[in-house]
Protein backbone atom coordinates (compact mmCIF):
# COMPACT_ATOMS: atom_id res chain seq x y z
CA UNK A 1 13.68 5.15 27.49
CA UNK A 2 12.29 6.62 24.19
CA UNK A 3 12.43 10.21 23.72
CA UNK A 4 10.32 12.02 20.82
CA UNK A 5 12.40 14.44 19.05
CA UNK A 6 11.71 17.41 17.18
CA UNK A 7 12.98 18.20 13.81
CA UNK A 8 15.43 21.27 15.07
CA UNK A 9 16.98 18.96 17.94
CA UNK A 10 20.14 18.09 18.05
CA UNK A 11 22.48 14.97 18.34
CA UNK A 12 24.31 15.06 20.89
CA UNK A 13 27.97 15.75 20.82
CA UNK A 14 29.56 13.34 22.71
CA UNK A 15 27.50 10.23 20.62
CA UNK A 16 30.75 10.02 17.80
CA UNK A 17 33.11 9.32 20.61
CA UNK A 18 31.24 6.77 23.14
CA UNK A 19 31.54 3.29 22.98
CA UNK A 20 28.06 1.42 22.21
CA UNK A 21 26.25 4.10 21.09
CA UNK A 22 25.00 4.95 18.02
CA UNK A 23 23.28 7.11 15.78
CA UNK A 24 21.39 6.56 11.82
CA UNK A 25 19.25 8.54 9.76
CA UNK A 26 16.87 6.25 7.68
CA UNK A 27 15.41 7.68 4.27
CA UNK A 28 12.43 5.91 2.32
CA UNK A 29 10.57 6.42 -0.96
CA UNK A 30 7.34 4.65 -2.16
CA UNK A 31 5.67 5.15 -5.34
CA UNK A 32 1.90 4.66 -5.99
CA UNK A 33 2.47 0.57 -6.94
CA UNK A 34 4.39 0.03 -3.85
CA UNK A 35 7.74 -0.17 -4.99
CA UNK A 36 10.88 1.88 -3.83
CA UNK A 37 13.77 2.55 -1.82
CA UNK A 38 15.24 2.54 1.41
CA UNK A 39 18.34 4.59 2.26
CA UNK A 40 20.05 4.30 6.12
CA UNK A 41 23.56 6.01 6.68
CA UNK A 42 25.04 6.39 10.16
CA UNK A 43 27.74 5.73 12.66
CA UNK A 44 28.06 2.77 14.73
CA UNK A 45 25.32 1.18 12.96
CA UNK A 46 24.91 -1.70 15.55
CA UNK A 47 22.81 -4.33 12.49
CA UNK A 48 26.38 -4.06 12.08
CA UNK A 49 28.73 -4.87 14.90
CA UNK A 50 32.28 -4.29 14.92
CA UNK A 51 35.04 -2.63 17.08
CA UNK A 52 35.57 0.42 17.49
CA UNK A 53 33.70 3.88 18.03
CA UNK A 54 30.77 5.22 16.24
CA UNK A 55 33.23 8.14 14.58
CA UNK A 56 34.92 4.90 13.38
CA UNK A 57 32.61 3.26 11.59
CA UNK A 58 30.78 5.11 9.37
CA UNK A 59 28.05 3.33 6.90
CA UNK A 60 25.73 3.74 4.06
CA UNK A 61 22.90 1.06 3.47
CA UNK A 62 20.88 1.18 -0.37
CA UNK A 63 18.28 -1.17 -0.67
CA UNK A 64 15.77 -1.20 -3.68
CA UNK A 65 12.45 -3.29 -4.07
CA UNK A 66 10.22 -4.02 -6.89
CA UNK A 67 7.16 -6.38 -7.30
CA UNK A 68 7.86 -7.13 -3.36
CA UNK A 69 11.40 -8.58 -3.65
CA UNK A 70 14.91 -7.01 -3.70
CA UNK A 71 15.88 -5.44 -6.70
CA UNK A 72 19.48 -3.71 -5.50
CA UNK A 73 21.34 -3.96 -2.17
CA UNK A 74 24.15 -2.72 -1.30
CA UNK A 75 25.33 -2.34 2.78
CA UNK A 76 28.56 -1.03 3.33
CA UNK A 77 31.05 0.35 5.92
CA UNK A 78 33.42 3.92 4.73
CA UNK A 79 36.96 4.64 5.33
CA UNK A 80 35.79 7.69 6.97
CA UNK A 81 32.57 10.31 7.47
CA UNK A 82 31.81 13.12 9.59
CA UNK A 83 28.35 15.29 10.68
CA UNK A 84 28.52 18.76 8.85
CA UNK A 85 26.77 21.62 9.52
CA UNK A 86 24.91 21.06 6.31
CA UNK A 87 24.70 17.37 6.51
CA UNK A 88 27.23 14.75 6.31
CA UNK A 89 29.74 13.13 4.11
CA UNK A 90 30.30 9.80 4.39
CA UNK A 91 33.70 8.29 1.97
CA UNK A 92 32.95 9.74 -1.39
CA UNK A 93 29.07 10.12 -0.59
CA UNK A 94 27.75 13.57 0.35
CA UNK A 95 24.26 13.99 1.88
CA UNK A 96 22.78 17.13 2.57
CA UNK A 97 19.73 18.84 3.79
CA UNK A 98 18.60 22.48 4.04
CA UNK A 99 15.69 23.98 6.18
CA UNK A 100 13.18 26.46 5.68
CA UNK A 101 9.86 27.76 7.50
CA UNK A 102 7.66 25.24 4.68
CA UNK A 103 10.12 22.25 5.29
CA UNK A 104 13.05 21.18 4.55
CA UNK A 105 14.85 20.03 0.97
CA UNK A 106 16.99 16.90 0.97
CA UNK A 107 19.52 15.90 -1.36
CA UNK A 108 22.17 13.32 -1.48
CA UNK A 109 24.94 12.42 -4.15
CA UNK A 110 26.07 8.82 -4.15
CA UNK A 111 29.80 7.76 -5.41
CA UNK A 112 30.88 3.76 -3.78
CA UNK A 113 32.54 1.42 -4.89
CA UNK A 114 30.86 -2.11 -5.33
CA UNK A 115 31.75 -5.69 -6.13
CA UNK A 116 29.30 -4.73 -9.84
CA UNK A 117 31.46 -1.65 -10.51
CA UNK A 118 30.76 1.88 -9.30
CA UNK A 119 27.52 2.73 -7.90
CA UNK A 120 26.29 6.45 -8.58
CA UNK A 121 23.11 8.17 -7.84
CA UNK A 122 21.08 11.49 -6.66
CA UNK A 123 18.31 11.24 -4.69
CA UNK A 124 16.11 14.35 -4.23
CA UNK A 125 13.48 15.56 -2.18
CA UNK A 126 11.20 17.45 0.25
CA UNK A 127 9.71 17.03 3.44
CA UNK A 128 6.89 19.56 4.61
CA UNK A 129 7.40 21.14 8.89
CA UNK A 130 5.99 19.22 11.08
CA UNK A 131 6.00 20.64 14.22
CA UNK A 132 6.62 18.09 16.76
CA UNK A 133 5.22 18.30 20.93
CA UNK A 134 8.17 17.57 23.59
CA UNK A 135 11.91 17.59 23.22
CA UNK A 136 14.60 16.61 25.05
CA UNK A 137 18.27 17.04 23.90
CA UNK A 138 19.35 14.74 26.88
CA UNK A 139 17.50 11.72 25.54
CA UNK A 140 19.51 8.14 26.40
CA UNK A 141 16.97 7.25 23.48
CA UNK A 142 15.71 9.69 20.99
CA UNK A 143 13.81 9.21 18.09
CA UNK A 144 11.82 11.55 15.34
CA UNK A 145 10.63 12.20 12.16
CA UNK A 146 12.15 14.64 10.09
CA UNK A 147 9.44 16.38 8.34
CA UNK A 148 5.88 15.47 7.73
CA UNK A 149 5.34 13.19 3.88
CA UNK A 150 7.16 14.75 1.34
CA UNK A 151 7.83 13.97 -2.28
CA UNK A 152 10.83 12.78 -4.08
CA UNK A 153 12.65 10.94 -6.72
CA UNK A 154 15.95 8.63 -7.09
CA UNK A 155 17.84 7.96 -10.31
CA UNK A 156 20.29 4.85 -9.46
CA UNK A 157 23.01 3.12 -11.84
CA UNK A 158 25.83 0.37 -11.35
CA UNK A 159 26.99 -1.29 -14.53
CA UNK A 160 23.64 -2.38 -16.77
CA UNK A 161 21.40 -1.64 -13.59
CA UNK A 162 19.51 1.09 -12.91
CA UNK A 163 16.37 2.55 -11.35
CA UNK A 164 14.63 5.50 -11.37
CA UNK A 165 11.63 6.40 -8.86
CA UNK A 166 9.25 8.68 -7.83
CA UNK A 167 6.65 8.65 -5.13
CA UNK A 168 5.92 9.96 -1.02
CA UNK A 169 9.48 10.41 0.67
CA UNK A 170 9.98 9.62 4.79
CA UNK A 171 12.62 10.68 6.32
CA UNK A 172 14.17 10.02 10.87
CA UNK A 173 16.78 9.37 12.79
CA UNK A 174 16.99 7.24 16.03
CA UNK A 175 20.16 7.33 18.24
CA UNK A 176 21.29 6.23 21.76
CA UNK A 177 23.81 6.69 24.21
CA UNK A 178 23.61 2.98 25.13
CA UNK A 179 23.86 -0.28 22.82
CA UNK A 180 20.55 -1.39 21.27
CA UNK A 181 20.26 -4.68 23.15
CA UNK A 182 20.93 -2.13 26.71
CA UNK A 183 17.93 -0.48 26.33
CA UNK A 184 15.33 -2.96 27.87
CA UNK A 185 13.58 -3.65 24.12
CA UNK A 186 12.42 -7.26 23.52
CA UNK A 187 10.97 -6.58 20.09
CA UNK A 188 10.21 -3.36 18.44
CA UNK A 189 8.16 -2.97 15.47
CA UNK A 190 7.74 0.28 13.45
CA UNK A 191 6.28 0.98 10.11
CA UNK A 192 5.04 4.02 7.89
CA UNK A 193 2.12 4.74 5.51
CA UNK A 194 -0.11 7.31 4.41
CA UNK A 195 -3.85 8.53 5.06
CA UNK A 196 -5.18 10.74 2.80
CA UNK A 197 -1.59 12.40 1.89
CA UNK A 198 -0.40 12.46 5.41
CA UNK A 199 1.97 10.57 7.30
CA UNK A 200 1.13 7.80 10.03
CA UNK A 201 3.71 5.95 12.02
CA UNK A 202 3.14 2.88 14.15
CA UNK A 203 5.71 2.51 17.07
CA UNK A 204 5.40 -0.60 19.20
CA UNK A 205 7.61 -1.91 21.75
CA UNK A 206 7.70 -4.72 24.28
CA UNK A 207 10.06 -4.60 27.63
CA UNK A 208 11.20 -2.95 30.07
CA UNK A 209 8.91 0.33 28.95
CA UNK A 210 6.59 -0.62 26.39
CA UNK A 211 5.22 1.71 23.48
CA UNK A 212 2.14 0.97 21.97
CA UNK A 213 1.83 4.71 19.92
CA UNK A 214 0.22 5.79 16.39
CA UNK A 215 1.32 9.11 15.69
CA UNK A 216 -0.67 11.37 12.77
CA UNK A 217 0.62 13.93 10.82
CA UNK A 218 -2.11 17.08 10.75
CA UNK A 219 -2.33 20.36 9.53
CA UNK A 220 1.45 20.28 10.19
CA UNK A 221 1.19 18.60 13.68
CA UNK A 222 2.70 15.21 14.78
CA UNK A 223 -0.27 13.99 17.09
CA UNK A 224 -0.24 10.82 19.18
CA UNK A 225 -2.57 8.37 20.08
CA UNK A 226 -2.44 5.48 22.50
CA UNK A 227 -3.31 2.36 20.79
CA UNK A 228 -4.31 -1.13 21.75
CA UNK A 229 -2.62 -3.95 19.19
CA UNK A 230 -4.58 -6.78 18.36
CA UNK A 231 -2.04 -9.40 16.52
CA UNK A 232 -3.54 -11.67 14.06
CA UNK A 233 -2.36 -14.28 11.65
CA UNK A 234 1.04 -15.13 13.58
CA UNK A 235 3.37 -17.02 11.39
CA UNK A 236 7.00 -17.93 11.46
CA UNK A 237 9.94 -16.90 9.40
CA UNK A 238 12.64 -19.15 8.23
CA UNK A 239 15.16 -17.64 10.75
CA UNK A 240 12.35 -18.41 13.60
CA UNK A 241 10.82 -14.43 13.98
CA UNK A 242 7.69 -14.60 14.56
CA UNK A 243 5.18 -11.72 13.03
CA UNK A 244 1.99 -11.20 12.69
CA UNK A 245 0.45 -10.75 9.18
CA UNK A 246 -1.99 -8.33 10.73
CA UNK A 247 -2.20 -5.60 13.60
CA UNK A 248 -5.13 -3.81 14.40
CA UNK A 249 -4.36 -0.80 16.04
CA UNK A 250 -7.52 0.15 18.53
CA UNK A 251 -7.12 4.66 18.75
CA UNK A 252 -9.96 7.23 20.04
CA UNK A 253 -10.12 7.59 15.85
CA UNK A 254 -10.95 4.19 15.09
CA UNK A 255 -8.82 1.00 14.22
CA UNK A 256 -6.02 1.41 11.71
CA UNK A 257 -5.56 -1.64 10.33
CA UNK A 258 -1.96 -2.97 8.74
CA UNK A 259 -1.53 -5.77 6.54
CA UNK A 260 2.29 -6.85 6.77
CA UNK A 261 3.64 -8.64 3.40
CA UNK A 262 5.93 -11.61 3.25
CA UNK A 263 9.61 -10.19 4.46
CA UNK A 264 11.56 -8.78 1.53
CA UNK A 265 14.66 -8.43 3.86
CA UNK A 266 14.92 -10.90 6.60
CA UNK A 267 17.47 -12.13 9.27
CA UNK A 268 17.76 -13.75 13.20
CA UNK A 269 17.61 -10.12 14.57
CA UNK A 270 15.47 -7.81 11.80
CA UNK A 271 12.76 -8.29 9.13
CA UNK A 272 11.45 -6.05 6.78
CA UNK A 273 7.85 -5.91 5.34
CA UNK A 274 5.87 -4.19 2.58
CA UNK A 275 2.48 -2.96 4.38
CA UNK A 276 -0.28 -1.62 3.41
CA UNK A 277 -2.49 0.26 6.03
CA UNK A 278 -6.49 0.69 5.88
CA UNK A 279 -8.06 3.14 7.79
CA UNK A 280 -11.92 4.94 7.66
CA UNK A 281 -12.15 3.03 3.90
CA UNK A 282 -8.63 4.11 2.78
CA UNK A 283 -5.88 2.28 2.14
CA UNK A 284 -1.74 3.17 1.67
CA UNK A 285 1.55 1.26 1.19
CA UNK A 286 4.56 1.63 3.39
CA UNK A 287 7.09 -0.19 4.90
CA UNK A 288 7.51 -1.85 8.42
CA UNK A 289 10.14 -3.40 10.36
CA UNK A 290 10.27 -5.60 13.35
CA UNK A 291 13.43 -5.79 15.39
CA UNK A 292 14.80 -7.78 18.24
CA UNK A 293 17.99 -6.31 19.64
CA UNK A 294 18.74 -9.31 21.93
CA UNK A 295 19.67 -11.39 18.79
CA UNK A 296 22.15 -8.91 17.55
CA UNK A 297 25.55 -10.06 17.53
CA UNK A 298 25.60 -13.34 18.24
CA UNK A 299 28.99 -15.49 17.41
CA UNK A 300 27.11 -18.22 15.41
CA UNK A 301 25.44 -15.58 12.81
CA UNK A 302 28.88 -13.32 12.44
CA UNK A 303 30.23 -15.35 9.29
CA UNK A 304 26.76 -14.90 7.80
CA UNK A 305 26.58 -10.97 8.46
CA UNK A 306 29.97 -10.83 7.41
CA UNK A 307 29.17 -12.22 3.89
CA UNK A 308 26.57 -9.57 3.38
CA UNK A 309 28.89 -6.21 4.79
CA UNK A 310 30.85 -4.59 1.98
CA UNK A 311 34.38 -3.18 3.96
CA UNK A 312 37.18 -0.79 2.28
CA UNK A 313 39.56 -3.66 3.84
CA UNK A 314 39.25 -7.61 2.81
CA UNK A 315 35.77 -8.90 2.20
CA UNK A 316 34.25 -12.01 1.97
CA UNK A 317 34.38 -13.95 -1.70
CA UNK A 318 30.74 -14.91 -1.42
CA UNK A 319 30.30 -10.83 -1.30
CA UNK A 320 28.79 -10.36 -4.72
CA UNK A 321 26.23 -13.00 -4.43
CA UNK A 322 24.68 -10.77 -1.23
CA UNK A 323 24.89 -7.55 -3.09
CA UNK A 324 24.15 -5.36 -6.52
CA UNK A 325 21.63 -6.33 -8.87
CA UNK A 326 18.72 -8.40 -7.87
CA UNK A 327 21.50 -10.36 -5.05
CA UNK A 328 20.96 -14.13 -6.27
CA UNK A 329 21.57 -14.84 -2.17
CA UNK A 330 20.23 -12.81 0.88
CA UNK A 331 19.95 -14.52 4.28
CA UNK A 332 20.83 -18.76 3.84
C-alpha cells in the first residue's frame, strides 16, 4: 500500500477535496547535542480528527526539544491554507521551497497566534538531490523524502521565549487517498539519523503489507535494503504502547543498530523518541516515531486531544497548560 515517491512527484489533485484522506509535510532539525525541532503542516492531519475535508482543515504543528524533553509546543488548526505553486500558505504562515539541479532551498515564515502571545519565526534551509528509484503519481499511499541531509537553522520567539538552532535538516511528506486506520497498518515505526553526513531512514510496518526497509542516502542516491528487526528491551509506556528500547536492523551492510530514548512526546495512538543510531563504529542522533492508526480517534481520548489542539474558534481553558513554553502538562 506504500508507494516511494520521488522528490519531483506530485500530490495528487483530487486529495484537498476527498473525505478521509490526507496529506503533511514533516520538517526536522538536529544539532550536534541532539537537540532541535520538529515542524509538520498539512491538511486533514488525521493525529487530528475533525469534520470536514482536508481543504478544510488546514494545520501547522511546532514542537521544540532540549536536554530530551519539550521545550515549545504549539499544534494548531488555520482558518484557511492552500498548496501554491511555490509552496503553501497556511493562515498568516507562508512556507516555501525552491528547486534547483544541487537541491532544493527551503524557507518558511511563521506569524500564529498563541495562548503566550504571538509566535514568530524563520526557519531556513537546504536539502541536497537525491535522486529517488520508482514513482508512482497514482499511489493510494505515497511517501518520500524530500532531498538527501541538508543543513539549516531556526530562530523562534513568543513572549520571553525563544530558540535559536542550527544543525542537519530532514525534510517528507506522506499522504493517502484513504484514512490512516484504512490502510491495513497495525503499527508503523519510522525514524531518521545520519552515517557519516548522509541520511538513513528506518521504515517498519506490521499488517496487512509489512515493510521492514533501511533506505541510504549515497552519492546522491536513495538506496534500499531489506532488513530483518531484532526488538530488544520491550518496555511499556504510561498510555500502554509498547516499544522497544532497541532495534537491530540485520542489512547485506551489516546491522544498524538504534537506541530509542524515553518518549519526549507521547499519547494512546503516537510516541516520539530521541535515537541515536550506531553503525560500522559510528554513531548519530535523530528522531523516531512509532504509530498505531487503529487507536486514532477514539471517543474516550477526544476531550484529552481536544485540550492539546489550538482552534481559531473556542478552545479548551486548560489550553495553555498543553502549549508554549516548556507546556507544564502534555499527555495526563
Amino acid at each position: 500500500m506504500l508507494d516511494l515517491l520521488k522528490t519531483d512527484d506530485l500530490i495528487p489533485a483530487q486529495i484537498l477535496g476527498q473525505s478521509g484522506a490526507f496529506v503533511w509535510w514533516y520538517l526536522d532539525l538536529v544539532d550536534h547535542s541532539g537537540d532541535g525541532l520538529v515542524l509538520i503542516w498539512s491538511f486533514g492531519l488525521p493525529f487530528l480528527p475533525a469534520p470536514g475535508l482536508p481543504r478544510e482543515r488546514p494545520g501547522l504543528a511546532l514542537s521544540v526539544y532540549k536536554d530530551g524533553q519539550v521545550e515549545y509546543q504549539l499544534v494548531t488548526e488555520l482558518p484557511d491554507g492552500e498548496i501554491l505553486p511555490e509552496g503553501w500558505r497556511l493562515g498568516d504562515c507562508w512556507i516555501t521551497q525552491s528547486t534547483g539541479p544541487g537541491g532544493s532551498a527551503f524557507s518558511a515564515e511563521l506569524q500564529l497566534p498563541t495562548p503566550h502571545g504571538r509566535l514568530t519565526g524563520r526557519i531556513l534551509g537546504h536539502n541536497p538531490a537525491l535522486a529517488i528509484p520508482g514513482s508512482t503519481t497514482k499511489a493510494v499511499h505515497g511517501w518520500g523524502p524530500l532531498g538527501g541531509l541538508g543543513a539549516g537553522e531556526a530562530r523562534l520567539r513568543v513572549g520571553d521565549w525563544s530558540a535559536e538552532l542550527k544543525g542537519a535538516l530532514y525534510r517528507d511528506r506522506n499522504y493517502s487517498l484513504q484514512p490512516l486506520d484504512g490502510l491495513g497498518i497495525d503499527s508503523w515505526v519510522w525514524g531518521r539519523a545520519a552515517h557519516k553526513g548522509q541520511l538513513v531512514i528506518w521504515y517498519l510496518v506490521e499488517g496487512t503489507h509489512p515493510v521492514s526497509k533501511v533506505f541510504l542516502e549515497r552519492d546522491g542516491q536513495l538506496l534500499q535494503l531489506e532488513a530483518r528487526v531484532e526488538a530488544q528491551g520491550w518496555t511499556r509506556d504510561r498510555y500502554g504502547r509498547r516499544w522497544a528500547r532497541q532495534l537491530t536492523l540485520q542489512t547485506d551492510e551489516g546491522p544498524w543498530v538504534v537506541e530509542q530514548g524515553a518518549p519526549v512526546d507521547r499519547s494512546p495512538f503516537y510516541l516520539r523518541h530521541p535515537v541515536t543510531l550506531e553503525h560500522a563504529g559510528e554513531r548519530s542522533a535523530g528522531w523516531g516515531e512509532l504509530v498505531v492508526p487503529d487507536r486514532l480517534d477514539r471517543p474516550w481520548m477526544r476531550p484529552f486531544v481536544n485540550m492539546r489542539i489550538q482552534r481559531m474558534g473556542s478552545n479548551s481553558p486548560l489550553l495553555p497548560y498543553f502549549t508554549g513554553p516548556k507546556p507544564p502538562l502534555r499527555w495526563i
